[in-house]
C-alpha atoms as a PDB file:
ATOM      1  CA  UNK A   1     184.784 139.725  19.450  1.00  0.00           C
ATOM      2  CA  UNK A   2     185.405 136.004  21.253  1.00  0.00           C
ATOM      3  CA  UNK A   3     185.064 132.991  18.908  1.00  0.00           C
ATOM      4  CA  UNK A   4     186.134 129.805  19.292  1.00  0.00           C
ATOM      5  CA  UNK A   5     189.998 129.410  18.398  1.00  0.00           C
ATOM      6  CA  UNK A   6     190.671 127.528  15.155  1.00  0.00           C
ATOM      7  CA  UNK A   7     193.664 125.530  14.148  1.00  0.00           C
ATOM      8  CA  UNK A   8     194.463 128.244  11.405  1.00  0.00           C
ATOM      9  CA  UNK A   9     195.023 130.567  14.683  1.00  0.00           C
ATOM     10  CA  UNK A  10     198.067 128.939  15.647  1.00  0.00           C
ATOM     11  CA  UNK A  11     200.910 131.062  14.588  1.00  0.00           C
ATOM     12  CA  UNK A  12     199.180 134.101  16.358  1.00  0.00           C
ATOM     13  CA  UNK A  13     198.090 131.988  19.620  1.00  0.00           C
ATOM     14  CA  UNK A  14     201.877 131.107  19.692  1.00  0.00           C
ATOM     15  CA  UNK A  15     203.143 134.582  18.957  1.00  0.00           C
ATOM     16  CA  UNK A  16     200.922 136.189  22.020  1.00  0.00           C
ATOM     17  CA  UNK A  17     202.502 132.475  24.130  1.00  0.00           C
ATOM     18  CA  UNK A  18     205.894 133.468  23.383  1.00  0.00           C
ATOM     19  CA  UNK A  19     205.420 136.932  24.467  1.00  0.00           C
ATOM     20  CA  UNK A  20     204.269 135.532  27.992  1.00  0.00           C
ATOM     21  CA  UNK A  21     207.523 133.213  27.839  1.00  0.00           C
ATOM     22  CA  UNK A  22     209.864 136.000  27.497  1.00  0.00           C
ATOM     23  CA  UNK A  23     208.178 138.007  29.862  1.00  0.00           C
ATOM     24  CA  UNK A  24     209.587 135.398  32.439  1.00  0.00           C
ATOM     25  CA  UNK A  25     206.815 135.826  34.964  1.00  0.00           C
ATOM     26  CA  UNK A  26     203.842 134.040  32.981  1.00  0.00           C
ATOM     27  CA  UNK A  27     205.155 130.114  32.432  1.00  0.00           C
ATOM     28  CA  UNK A  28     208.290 128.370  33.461  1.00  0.00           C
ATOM     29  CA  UNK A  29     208.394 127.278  29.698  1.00  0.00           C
ATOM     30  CA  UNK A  30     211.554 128.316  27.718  1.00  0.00           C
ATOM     31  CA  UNK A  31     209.677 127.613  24.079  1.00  0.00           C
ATOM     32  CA  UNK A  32     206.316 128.229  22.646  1.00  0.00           C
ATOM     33  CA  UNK A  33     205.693 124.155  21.504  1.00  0.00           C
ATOM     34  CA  UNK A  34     204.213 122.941  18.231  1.00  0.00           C
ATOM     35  CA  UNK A  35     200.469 122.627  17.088  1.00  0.00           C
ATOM     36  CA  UNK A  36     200.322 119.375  17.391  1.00  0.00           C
ATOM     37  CA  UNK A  37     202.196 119.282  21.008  1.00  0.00           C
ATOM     38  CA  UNK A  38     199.689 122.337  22.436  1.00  0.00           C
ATOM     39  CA  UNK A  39     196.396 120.949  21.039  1.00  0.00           C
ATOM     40  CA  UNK A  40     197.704 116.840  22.461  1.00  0.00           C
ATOM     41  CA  UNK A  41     197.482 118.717  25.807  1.00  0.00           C
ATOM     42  CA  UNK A  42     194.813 121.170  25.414  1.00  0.00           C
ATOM     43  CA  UNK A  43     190.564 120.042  25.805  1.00  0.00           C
ATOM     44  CA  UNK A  44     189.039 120.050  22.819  1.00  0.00           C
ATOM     45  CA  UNK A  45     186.400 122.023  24.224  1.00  0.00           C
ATOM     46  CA  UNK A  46     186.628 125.608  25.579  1.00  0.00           C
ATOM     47  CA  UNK A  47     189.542 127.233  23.592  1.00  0.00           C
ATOM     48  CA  UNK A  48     188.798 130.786  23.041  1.00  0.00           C
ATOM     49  CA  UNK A  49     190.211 134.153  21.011  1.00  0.00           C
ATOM     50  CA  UNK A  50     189.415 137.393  21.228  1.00  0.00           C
ATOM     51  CA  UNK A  51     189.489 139.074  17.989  1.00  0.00           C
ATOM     52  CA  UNK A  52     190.279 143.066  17.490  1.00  0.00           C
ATOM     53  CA  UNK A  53     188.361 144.758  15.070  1.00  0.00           C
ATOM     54  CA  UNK A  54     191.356 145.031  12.753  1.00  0.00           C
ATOM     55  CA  UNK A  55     191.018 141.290  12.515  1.00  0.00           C
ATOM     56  CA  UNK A  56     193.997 140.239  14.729  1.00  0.00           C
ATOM     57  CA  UNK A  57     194.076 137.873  17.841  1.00  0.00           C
ATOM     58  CA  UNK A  58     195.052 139.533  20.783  1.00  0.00           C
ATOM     59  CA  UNK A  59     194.201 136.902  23.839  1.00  0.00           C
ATOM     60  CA  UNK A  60     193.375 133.427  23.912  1.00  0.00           C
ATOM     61  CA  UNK A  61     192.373 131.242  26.328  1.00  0.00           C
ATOM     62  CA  UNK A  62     192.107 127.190  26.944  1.00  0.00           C
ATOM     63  CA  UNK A  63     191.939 124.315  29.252  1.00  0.00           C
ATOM     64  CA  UNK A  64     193.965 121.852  30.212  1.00  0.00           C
ATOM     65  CA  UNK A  65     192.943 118.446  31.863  1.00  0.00           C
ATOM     66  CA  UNK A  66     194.108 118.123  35.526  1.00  0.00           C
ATOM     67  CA  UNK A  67     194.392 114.468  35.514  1.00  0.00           C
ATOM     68  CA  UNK A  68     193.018 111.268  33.291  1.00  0.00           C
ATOM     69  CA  UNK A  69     191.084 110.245  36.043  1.00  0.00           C
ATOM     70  CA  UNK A  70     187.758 110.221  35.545  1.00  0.00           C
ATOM     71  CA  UNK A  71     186.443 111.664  39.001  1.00  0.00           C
ATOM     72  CA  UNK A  72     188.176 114.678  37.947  1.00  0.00           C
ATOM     73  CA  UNK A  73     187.065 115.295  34.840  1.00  0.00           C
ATOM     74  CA  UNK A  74     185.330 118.175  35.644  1.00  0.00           C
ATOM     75  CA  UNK A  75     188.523 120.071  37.216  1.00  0.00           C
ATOM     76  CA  UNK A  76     191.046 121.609  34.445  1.00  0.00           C
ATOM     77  CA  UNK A  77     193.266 124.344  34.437  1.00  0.00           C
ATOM     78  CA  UNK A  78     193.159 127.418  32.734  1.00  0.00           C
ATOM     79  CA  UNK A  79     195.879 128.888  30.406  1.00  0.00           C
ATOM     80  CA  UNK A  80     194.518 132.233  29.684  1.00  0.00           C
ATOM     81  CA  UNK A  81     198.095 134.773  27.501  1.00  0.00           C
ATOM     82  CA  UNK A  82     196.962 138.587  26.523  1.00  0.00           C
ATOM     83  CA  UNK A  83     199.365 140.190  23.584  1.00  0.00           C
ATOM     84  CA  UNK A  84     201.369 142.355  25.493  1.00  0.00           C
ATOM     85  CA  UNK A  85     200.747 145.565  23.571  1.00  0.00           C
ATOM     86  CA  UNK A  86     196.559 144.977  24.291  1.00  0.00           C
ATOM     87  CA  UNK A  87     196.785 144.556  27.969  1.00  0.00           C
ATOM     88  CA  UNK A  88     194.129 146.647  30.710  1.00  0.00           C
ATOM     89  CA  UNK A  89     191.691 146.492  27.410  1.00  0.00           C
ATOM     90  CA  UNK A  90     189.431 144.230  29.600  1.00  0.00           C
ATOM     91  CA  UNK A  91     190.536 141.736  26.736  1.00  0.00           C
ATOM     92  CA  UNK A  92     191.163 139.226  29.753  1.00  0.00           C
ATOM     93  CA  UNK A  93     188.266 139.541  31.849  1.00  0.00           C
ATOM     94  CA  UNK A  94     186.179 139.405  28.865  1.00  0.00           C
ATOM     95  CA  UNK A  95     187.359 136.184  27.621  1.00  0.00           C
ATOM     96  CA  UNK A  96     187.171 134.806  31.288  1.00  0.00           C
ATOM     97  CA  UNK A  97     183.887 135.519  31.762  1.00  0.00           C
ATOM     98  CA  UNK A  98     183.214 133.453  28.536  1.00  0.00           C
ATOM     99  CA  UNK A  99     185.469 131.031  29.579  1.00  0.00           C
ATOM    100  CA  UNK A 100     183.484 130.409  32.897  1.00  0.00           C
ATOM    101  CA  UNK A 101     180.354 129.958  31.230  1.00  0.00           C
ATOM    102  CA  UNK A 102     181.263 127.730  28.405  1.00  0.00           C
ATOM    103  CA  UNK A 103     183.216 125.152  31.155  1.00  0.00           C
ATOM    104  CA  UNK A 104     180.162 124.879  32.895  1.00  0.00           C
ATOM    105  CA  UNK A 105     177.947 124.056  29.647  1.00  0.00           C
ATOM    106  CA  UNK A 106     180.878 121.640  29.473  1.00  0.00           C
ATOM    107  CA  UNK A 107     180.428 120.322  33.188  1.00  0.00           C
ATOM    108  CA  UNK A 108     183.594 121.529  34.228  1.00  0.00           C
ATOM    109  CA  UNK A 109     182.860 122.523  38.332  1.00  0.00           C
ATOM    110  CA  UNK A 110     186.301 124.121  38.735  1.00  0.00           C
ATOM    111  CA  UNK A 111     188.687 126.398  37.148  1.00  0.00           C
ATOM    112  CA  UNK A 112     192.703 125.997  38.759  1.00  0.00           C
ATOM    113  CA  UNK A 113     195.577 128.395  37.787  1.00  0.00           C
ATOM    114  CA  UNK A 114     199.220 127.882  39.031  1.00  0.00           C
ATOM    115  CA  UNK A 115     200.245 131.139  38.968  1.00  0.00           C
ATOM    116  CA  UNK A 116     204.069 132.406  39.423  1.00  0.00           C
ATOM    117  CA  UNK A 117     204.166 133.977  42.740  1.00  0.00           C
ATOM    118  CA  UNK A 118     206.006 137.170  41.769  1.00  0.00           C
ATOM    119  CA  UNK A 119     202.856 137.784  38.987  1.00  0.00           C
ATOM    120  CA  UNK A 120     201.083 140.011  40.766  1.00  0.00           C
ATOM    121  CA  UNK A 121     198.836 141.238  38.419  1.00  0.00           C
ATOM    122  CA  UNK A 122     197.723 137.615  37.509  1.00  0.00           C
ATOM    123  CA  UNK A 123     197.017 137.282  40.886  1.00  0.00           C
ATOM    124  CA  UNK A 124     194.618 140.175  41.377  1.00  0.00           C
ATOM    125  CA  UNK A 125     192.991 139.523  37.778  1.00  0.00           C
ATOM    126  CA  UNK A 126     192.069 136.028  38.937  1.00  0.00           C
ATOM    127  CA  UNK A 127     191.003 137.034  41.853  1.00  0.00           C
ATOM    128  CA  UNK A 128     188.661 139.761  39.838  1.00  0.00           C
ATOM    129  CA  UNK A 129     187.420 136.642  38.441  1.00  0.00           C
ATOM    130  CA  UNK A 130     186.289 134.938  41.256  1.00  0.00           C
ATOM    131  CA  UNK A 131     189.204 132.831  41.777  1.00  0.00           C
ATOM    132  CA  UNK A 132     190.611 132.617  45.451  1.00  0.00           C
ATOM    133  CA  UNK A 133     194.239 131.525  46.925  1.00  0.00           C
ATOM    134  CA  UNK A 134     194.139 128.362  47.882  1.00  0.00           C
ATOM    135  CA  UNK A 135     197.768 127.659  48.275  1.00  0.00           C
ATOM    136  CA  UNK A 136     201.759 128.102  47.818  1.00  0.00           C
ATOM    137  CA  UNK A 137     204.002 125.500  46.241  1.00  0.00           C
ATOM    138  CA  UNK A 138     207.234 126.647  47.171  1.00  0.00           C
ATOM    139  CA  UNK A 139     210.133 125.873  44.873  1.00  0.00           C
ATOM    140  CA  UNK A 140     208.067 124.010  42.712  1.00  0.00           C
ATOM    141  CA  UNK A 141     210.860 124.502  39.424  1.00  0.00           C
ATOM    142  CA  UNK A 142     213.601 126.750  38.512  1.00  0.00           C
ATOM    143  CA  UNK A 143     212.864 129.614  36.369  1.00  0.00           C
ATOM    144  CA  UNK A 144     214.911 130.382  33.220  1.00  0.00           C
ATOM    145  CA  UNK A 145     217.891 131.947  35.139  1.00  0.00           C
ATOM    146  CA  UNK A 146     217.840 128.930  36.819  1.00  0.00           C
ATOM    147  CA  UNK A 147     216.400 130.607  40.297  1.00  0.00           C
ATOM    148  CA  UNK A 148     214.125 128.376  42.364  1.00  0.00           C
ATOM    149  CA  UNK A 149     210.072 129.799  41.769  1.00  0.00           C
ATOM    150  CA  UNK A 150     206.909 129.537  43.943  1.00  0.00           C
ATOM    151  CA  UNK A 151     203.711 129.821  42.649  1.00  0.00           C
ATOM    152  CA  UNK A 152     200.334 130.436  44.140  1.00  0.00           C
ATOM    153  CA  UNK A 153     197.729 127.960  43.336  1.00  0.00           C
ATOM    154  CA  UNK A 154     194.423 129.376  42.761  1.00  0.00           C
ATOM    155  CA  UNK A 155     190.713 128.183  41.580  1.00  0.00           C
ATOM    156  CA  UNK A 156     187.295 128.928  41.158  1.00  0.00           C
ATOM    157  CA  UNK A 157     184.515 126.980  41.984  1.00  0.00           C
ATOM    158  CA  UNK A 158     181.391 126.708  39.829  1.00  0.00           C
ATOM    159  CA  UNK A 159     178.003 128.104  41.365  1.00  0.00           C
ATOM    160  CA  UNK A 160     175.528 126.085  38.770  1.00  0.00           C
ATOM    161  CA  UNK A 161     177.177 123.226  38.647  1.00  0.00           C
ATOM    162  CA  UNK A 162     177.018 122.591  42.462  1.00  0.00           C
END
């Protein structure tokens, strides 16, 4: 089941985050943040959970805004973190697909993911999703070990909104 996450989700939307943190190939970020840190930098709109039938979260999604300009207010980049032990469930694709539709009610007209370059299977999901490559930042930050990362910048394009 998707529903719309709710701040009492936190502590499991940060459990499934820290997963993707230690996994070292899903965010350069060393430490899940707190509440109030995630949802200052988060839309309002357009956060997501997927919800086993056991009652447990095991994805989220949300958006992020690309810049505080308002000519781009329609661009915003998606964080999308699967609990490692639910993964190939289609859990993904199925909040993504929601995901897309509910940023267009929302007049977003593109989806952007920086992606770490060494993720292939982000890569290929995205690209399930209707995402496309549009570029390479090389270098762009040091992972945890302190080694220099690229990551592939990829978006999708709305086809109602345009």
């Amino acid at each position: 089941m998707i529903r719309e996450m709710q701040p009492g989700d936190w502590n499991e939307i940060k459990r499934i985050y820290q997963q993707g943190i230690d996994s070292k190939n899903a965010t350069f970020e060393t430490a899940a943040p707190e509440y109030s840190s995630w949802d200052n930098s988060h839309l309002r709109e357009c956060r997501l959970v997927s919800v086993n039938p056991e009652g447990k979260i095991d994805g989220w999604v949300a958006l992020s805004p690309t810049s505080c300009r308002q000519a781009y207010k329609g661009v915003a980049e998606v964080s999308i973190y699967i609990d490692k032990d639910r993964m190939r469930q289609h859990i993904g694709y199925t909040l993504m697909q929601k995901l897309i539709s509910l940023s267009e009610e929302h007049g977003i007209w593109t989806l952007y993911s920086s992606i770490i370059a060494t993720n292939h299977a982000s890569i290929s999901f995205h690209m399930k999703c209707g995402f496309r490559i549009i570029g390479t930042r090389e270098k762009i930050a040091k992972d945890s070990d302190g080694i220099w990362t690229d990551t592939v910048i990829m978006e999708r394009r709305s086809n109602v909104i345009f």
